[in-house]
N, C-alpha and C. Protein backbone atom coordinates (compact mmCIF):
# COMPACT_ATOMS: atom_id res chain seq x y z
N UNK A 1 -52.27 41.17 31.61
CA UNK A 1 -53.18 40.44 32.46
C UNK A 1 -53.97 39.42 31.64
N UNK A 2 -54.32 39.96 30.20
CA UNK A 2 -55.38 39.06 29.61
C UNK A 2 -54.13 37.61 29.26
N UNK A 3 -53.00 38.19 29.01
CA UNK A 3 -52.04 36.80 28.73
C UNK A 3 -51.96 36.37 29.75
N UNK A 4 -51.79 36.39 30.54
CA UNK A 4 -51.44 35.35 31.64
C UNK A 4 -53.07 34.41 31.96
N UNK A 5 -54.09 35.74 32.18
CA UNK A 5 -55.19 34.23 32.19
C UNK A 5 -55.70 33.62 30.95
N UNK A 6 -55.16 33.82 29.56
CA UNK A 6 -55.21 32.78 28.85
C UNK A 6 -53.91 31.57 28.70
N UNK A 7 -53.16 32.01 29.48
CA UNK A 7 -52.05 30.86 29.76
C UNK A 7 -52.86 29.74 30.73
N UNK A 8 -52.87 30.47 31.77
CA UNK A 8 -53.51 29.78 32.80
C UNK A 8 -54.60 28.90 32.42
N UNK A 9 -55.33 29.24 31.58
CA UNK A 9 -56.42 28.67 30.89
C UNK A 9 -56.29 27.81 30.52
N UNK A 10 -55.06 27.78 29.39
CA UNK A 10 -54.51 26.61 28.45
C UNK A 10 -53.98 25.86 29.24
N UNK A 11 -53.66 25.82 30.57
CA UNK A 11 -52.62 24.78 31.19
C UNK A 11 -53.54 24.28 31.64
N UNK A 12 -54.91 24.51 32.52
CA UNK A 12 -55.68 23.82 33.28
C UNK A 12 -56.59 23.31 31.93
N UNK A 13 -56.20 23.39 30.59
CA UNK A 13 -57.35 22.82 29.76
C UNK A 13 -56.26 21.24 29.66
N UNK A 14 -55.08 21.81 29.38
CA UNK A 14 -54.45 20.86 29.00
C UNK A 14 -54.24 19.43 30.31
N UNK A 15 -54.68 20.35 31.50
CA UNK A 15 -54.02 19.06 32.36
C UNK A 15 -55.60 18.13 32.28
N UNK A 16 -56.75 18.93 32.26
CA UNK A 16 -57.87 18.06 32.22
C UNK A 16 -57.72 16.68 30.90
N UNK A 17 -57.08 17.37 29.54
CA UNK A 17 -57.51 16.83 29.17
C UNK A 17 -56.33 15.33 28.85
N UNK A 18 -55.05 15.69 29.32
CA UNK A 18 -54.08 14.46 29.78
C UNK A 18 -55.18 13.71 30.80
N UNK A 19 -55.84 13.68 31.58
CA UNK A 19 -56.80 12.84 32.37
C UNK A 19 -57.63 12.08 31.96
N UNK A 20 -58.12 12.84 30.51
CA UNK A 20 -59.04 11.75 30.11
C UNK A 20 -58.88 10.61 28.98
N UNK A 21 -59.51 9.45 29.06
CA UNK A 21 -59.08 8.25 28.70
C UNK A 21 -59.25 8.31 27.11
N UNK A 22 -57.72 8.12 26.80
CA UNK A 22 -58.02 8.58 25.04
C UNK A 22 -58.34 6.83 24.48
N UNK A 23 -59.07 7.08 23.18
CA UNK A 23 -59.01 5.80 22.55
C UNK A 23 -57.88 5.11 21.77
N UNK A 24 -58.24 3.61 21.57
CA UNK A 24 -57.30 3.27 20.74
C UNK A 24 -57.39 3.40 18.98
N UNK A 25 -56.81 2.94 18.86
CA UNK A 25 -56.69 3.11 17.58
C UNK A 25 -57.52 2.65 16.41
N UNK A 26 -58.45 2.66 15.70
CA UNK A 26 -59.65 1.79 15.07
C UNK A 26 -59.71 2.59 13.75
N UNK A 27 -60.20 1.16 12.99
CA UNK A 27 -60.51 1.47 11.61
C UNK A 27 -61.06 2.90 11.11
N UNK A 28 -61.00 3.68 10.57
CA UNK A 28 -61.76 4.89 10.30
C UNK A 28 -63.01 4.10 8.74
N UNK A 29 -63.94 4.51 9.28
CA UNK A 29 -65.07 4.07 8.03
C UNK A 29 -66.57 4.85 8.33
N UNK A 30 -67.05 4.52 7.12
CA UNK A 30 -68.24 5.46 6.86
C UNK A 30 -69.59 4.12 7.57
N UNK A 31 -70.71 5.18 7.25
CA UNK A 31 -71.59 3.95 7.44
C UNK A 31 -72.70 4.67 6.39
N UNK A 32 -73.30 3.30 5.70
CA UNK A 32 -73.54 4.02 4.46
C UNK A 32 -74.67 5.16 4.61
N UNK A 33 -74.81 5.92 3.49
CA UNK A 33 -75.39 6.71 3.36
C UNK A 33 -76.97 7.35 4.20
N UNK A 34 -77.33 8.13 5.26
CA UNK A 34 -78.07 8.16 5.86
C UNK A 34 -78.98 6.81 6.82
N UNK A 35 -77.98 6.39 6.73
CA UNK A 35 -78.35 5.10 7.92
C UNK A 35 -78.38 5.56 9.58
N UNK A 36 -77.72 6.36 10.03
CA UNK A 36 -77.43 6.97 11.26
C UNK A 36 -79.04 7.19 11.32
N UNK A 37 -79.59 8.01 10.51
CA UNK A 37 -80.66 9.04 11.01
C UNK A 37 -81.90 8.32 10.89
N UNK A 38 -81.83 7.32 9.90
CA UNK A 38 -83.00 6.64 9.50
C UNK A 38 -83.70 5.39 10.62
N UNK A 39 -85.12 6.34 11.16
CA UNK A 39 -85.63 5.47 12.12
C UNK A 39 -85.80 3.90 11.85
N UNK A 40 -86.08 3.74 10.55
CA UNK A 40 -86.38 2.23 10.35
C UNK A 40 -84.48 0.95 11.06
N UNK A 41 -83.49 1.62 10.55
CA UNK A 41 -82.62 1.25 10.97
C UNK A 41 -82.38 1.45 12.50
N UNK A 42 -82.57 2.45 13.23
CA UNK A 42 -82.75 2.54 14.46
C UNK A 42 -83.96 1.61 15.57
N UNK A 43 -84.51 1.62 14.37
CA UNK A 43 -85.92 0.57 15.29
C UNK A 43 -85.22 -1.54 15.26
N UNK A 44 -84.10 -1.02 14.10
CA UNK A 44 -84.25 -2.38 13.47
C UNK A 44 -82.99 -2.75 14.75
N UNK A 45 -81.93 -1.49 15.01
CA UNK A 45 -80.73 -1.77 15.89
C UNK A 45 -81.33 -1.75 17.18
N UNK A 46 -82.27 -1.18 17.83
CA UNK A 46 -83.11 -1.68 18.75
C UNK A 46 -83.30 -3.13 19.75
N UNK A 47 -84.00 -3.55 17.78
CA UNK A 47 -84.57 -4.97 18.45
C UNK A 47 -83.53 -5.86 18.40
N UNK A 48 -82.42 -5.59 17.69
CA UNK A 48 -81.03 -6.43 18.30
C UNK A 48 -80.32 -5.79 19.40
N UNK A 49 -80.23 -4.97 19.77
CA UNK A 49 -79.44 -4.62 21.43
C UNK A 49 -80.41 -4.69 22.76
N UNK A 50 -81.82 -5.06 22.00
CA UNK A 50 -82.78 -5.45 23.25
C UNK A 50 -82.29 -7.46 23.54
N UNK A 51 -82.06 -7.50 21.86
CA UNK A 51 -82.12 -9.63 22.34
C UNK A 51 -80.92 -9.79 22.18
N UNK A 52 -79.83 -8.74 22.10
CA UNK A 52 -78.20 -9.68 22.35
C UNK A 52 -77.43 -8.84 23.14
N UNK A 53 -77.83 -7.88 23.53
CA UNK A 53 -77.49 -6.62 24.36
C UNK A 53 -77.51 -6.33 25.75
N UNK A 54 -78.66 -5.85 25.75
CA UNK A 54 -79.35 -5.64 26.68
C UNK A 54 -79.12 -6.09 28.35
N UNK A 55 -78.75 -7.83 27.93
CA UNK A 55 -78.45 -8.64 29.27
C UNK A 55 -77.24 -7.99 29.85
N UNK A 56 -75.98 -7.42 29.01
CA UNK A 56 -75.02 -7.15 29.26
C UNK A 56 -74.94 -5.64 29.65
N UNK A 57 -75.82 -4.62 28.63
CA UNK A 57 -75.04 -3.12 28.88
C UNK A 57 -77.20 -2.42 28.80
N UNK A 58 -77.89 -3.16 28.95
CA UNK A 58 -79.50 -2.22 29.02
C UNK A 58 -79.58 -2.29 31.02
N UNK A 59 -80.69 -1.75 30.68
CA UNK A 59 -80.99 -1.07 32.38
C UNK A 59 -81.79 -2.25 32.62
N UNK A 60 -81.76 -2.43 33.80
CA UNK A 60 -82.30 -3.66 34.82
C UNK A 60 -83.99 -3.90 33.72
N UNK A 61 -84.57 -2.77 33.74
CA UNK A 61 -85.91 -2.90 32.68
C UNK A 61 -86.05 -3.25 31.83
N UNK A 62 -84.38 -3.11 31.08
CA UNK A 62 -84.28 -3.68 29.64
C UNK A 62 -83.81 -5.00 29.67
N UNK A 63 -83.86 -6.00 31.10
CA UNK A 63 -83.40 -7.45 31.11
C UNK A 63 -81.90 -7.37 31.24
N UNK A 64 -81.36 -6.70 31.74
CA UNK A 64 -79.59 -6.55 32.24
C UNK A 64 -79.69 -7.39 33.41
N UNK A 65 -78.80 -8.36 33.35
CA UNK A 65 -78.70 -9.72 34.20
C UNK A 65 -77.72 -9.10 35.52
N UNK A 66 -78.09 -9.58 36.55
CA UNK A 66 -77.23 -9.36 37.71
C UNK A 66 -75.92 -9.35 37.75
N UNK A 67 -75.58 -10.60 36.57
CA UNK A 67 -74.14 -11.10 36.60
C UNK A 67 -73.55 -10.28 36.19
N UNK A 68 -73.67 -9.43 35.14
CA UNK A 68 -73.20 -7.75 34.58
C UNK A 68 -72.80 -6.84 35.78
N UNK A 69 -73.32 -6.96 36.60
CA UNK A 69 -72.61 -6.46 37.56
C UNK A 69 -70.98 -6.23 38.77
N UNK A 70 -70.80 -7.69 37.89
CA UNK A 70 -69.64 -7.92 38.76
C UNK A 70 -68.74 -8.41 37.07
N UNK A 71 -68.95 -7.74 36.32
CA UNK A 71 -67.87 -8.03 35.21
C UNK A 71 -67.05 -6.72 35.19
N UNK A 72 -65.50 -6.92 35.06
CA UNK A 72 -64.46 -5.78 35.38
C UNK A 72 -63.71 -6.27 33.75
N UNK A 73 -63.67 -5.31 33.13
CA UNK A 73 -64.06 -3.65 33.40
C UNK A 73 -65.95 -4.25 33.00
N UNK A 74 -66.34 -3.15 33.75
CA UNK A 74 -68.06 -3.00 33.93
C UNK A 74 -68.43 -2.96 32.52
N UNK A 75 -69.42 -3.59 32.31
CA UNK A 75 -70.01 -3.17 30.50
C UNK A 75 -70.87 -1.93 30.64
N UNK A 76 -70.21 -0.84 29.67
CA UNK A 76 -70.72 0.09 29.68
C UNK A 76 -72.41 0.47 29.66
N UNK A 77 -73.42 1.35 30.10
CA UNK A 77 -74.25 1.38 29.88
C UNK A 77 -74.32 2.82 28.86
N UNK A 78 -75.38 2.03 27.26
CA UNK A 78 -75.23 2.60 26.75
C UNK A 78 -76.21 4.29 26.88
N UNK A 79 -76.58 4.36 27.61
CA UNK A 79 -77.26 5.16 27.43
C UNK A 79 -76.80 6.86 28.15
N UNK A 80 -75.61 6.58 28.41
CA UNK A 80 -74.42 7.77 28.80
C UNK A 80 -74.66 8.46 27.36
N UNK A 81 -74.60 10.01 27.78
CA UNK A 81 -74.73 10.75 26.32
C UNK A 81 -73.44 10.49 25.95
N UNK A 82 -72.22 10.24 26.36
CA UNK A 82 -71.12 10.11 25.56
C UNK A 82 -71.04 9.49 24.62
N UNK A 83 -72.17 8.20 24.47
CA UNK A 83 -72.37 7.13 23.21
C UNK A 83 -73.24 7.63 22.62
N UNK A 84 -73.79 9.00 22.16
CA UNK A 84 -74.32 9.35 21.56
C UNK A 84 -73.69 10.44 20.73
N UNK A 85 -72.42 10.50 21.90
CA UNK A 85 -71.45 11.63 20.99
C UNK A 85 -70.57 11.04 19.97
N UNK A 86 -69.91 9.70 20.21
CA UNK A 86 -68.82 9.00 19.50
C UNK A 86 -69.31 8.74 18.41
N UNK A 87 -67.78 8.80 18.07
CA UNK A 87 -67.55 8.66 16.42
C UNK A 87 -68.24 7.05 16.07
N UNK A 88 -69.17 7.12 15.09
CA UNK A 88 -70.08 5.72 14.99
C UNK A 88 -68.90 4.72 14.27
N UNK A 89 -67.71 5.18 13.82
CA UNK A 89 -66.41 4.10 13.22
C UNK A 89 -65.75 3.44 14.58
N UNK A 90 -65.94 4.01 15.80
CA UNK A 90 -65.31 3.21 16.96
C UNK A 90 -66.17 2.40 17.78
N UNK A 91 -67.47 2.83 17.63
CA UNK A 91 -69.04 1.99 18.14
C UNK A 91 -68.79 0.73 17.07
N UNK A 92 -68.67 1.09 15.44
CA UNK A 92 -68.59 -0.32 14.89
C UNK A 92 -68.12 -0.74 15.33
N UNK A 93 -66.40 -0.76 15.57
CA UNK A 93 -65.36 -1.66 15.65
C UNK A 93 -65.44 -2.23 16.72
N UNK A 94 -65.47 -1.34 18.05
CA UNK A 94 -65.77 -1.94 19.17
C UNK A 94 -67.18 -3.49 19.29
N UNK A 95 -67.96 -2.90 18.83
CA UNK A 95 -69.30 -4.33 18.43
C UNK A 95 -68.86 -5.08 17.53
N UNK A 96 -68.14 -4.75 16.39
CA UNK A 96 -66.81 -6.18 16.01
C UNK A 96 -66.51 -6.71 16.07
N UNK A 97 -65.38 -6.28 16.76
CA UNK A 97 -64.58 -6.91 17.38
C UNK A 97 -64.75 -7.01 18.56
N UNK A 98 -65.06 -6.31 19.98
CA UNK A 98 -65.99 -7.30 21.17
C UNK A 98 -64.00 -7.55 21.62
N UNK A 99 -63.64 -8.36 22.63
CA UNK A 99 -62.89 -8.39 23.67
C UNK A 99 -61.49 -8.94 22.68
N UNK A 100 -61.48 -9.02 21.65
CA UNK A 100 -60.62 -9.51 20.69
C UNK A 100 -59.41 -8.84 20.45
N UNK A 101 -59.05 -8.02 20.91
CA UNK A 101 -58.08 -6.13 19.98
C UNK A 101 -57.83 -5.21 21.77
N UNK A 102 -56.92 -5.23 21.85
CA UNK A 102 -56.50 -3.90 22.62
C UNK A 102 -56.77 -3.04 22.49
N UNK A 103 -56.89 -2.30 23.22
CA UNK A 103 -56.58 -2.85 24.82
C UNK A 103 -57.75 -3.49 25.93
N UNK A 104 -58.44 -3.66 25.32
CA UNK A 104 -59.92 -4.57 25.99
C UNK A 104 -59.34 -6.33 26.29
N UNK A 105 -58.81 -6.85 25.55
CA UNK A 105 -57.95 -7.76 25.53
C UNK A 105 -57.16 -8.06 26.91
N UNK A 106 -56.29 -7.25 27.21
CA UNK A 106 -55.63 -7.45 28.22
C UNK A 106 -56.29 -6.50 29.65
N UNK A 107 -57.61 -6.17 29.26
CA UNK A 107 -58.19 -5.39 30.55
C UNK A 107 -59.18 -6.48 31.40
N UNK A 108 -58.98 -7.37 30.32
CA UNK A 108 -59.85 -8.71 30.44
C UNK A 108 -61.37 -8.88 30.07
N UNK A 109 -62.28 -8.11 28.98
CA UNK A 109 -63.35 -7.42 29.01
C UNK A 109 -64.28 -9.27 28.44
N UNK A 110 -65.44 -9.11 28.60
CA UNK A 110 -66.04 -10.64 28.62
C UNK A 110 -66.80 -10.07 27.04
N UNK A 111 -66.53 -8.75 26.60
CA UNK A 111 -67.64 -8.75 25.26
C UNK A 111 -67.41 -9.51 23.78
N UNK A 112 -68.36 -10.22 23.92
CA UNK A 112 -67.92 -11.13 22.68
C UNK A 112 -67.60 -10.02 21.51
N UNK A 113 -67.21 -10.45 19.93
CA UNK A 113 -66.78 -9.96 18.95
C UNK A 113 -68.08 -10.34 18.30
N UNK A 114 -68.98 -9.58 17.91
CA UNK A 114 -70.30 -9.59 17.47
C UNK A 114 -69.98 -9.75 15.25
N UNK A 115 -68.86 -9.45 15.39
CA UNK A 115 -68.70 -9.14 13.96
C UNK A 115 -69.23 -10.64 13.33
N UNK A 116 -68.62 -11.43 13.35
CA UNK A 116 -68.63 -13.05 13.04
C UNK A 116 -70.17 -13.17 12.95
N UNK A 117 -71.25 -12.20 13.99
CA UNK A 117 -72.36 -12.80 14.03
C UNK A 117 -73.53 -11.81 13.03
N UNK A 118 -73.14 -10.55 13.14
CA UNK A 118 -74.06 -9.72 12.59
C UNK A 118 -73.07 -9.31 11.31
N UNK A 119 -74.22 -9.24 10.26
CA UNK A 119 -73.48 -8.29 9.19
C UNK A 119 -73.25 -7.14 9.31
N UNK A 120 -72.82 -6.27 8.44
CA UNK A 120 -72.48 -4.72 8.56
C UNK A 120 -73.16 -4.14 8.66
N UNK A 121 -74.35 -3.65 7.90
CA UNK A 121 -75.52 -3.27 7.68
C UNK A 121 -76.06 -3.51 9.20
N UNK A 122 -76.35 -4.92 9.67
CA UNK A 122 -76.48 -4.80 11.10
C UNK A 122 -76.05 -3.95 12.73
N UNK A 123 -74.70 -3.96 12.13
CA UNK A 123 -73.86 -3.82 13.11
C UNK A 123 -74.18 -1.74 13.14
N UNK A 124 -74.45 -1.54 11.68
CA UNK A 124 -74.63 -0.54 11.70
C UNK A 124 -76.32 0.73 12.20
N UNK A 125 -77.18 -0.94 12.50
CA UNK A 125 -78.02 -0.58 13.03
C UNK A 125 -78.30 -0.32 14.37
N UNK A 126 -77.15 -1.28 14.91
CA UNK A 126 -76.97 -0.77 16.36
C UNK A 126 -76.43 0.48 16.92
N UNK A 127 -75.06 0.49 15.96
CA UNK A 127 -74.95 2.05 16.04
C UNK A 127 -75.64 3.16 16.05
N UNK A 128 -76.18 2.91 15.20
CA UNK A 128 -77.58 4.10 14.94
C UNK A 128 -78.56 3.96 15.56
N UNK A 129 -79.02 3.33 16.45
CA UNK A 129 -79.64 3.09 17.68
C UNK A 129 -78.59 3.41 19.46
N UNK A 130 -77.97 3.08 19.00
CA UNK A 130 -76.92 4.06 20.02
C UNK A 130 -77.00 5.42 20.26
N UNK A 131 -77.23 6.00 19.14
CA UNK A 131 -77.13 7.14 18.81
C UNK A 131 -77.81 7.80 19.59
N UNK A 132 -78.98 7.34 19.07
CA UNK A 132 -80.29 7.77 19.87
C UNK A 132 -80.91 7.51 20.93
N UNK A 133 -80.23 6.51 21.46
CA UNK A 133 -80.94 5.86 22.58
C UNK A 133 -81.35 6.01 23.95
């Protein structure tokens, strides 16, 4: 009896998790040394996802423009705990690279490639403001 409902188990784990939307494929990288945790970097990724952000993926309070509304696929809002769960190497790449790289590319996504504009160190402050946010 106990085998069969750990079969059963494993099949309904497995069909959930064929359902959910796996990622693509992205750089694997570190971000340097205690930057994640460190409020000063979090305050600093802040005040850039409040003035280059915000219009696109913050809450109506945080200045999120109407027009965000009708962009397909929708810009995520970050403040889903799931962006607090992800791996901070696919938050970089994704703020990177921005609508540039598949499969965002052909989903038609409007997010610019932030890389060109912010340095690393930057890019990594947003992350770490993600985190927490």
């Amino acid at each position: 009896m106990l085998a069969w409902r750990m079969g059963v188990l494993l099949l309904m784990f497995a069909g959930l998790a064929g359902c959910g939307q796996s990622l693509p494929d992205y750089p694997r990288r570190q971000p340097p040394q205690g930057l994640l945790e460190d409020p000063g970097a979090q305050a600093a990724g802040a005040a850039l996802f409040h003035s280059k952000c915000a219009s696109c993926h913050g809450r109506p309070s945080e200045g999120r423009s109407p027009r965000a509304d009708f962009f397909r696929p929708p810009a995520p809002d970050f403040s889903e705990s799931r962006y607090r769960l992800a791996d901070p190497a696919y938050l970089f790449w994704r703020i990177s690279e921005g609508k540039t790289v598949e499969p965002f590319l052909s989903q038609g996504s409007v997010m610019p490639a932030w890389g060109a504009h912010f340095s690393e160190i930057e890019i990594w402050q947003m992350v770490s403001y993600l985190r927490v946010r």
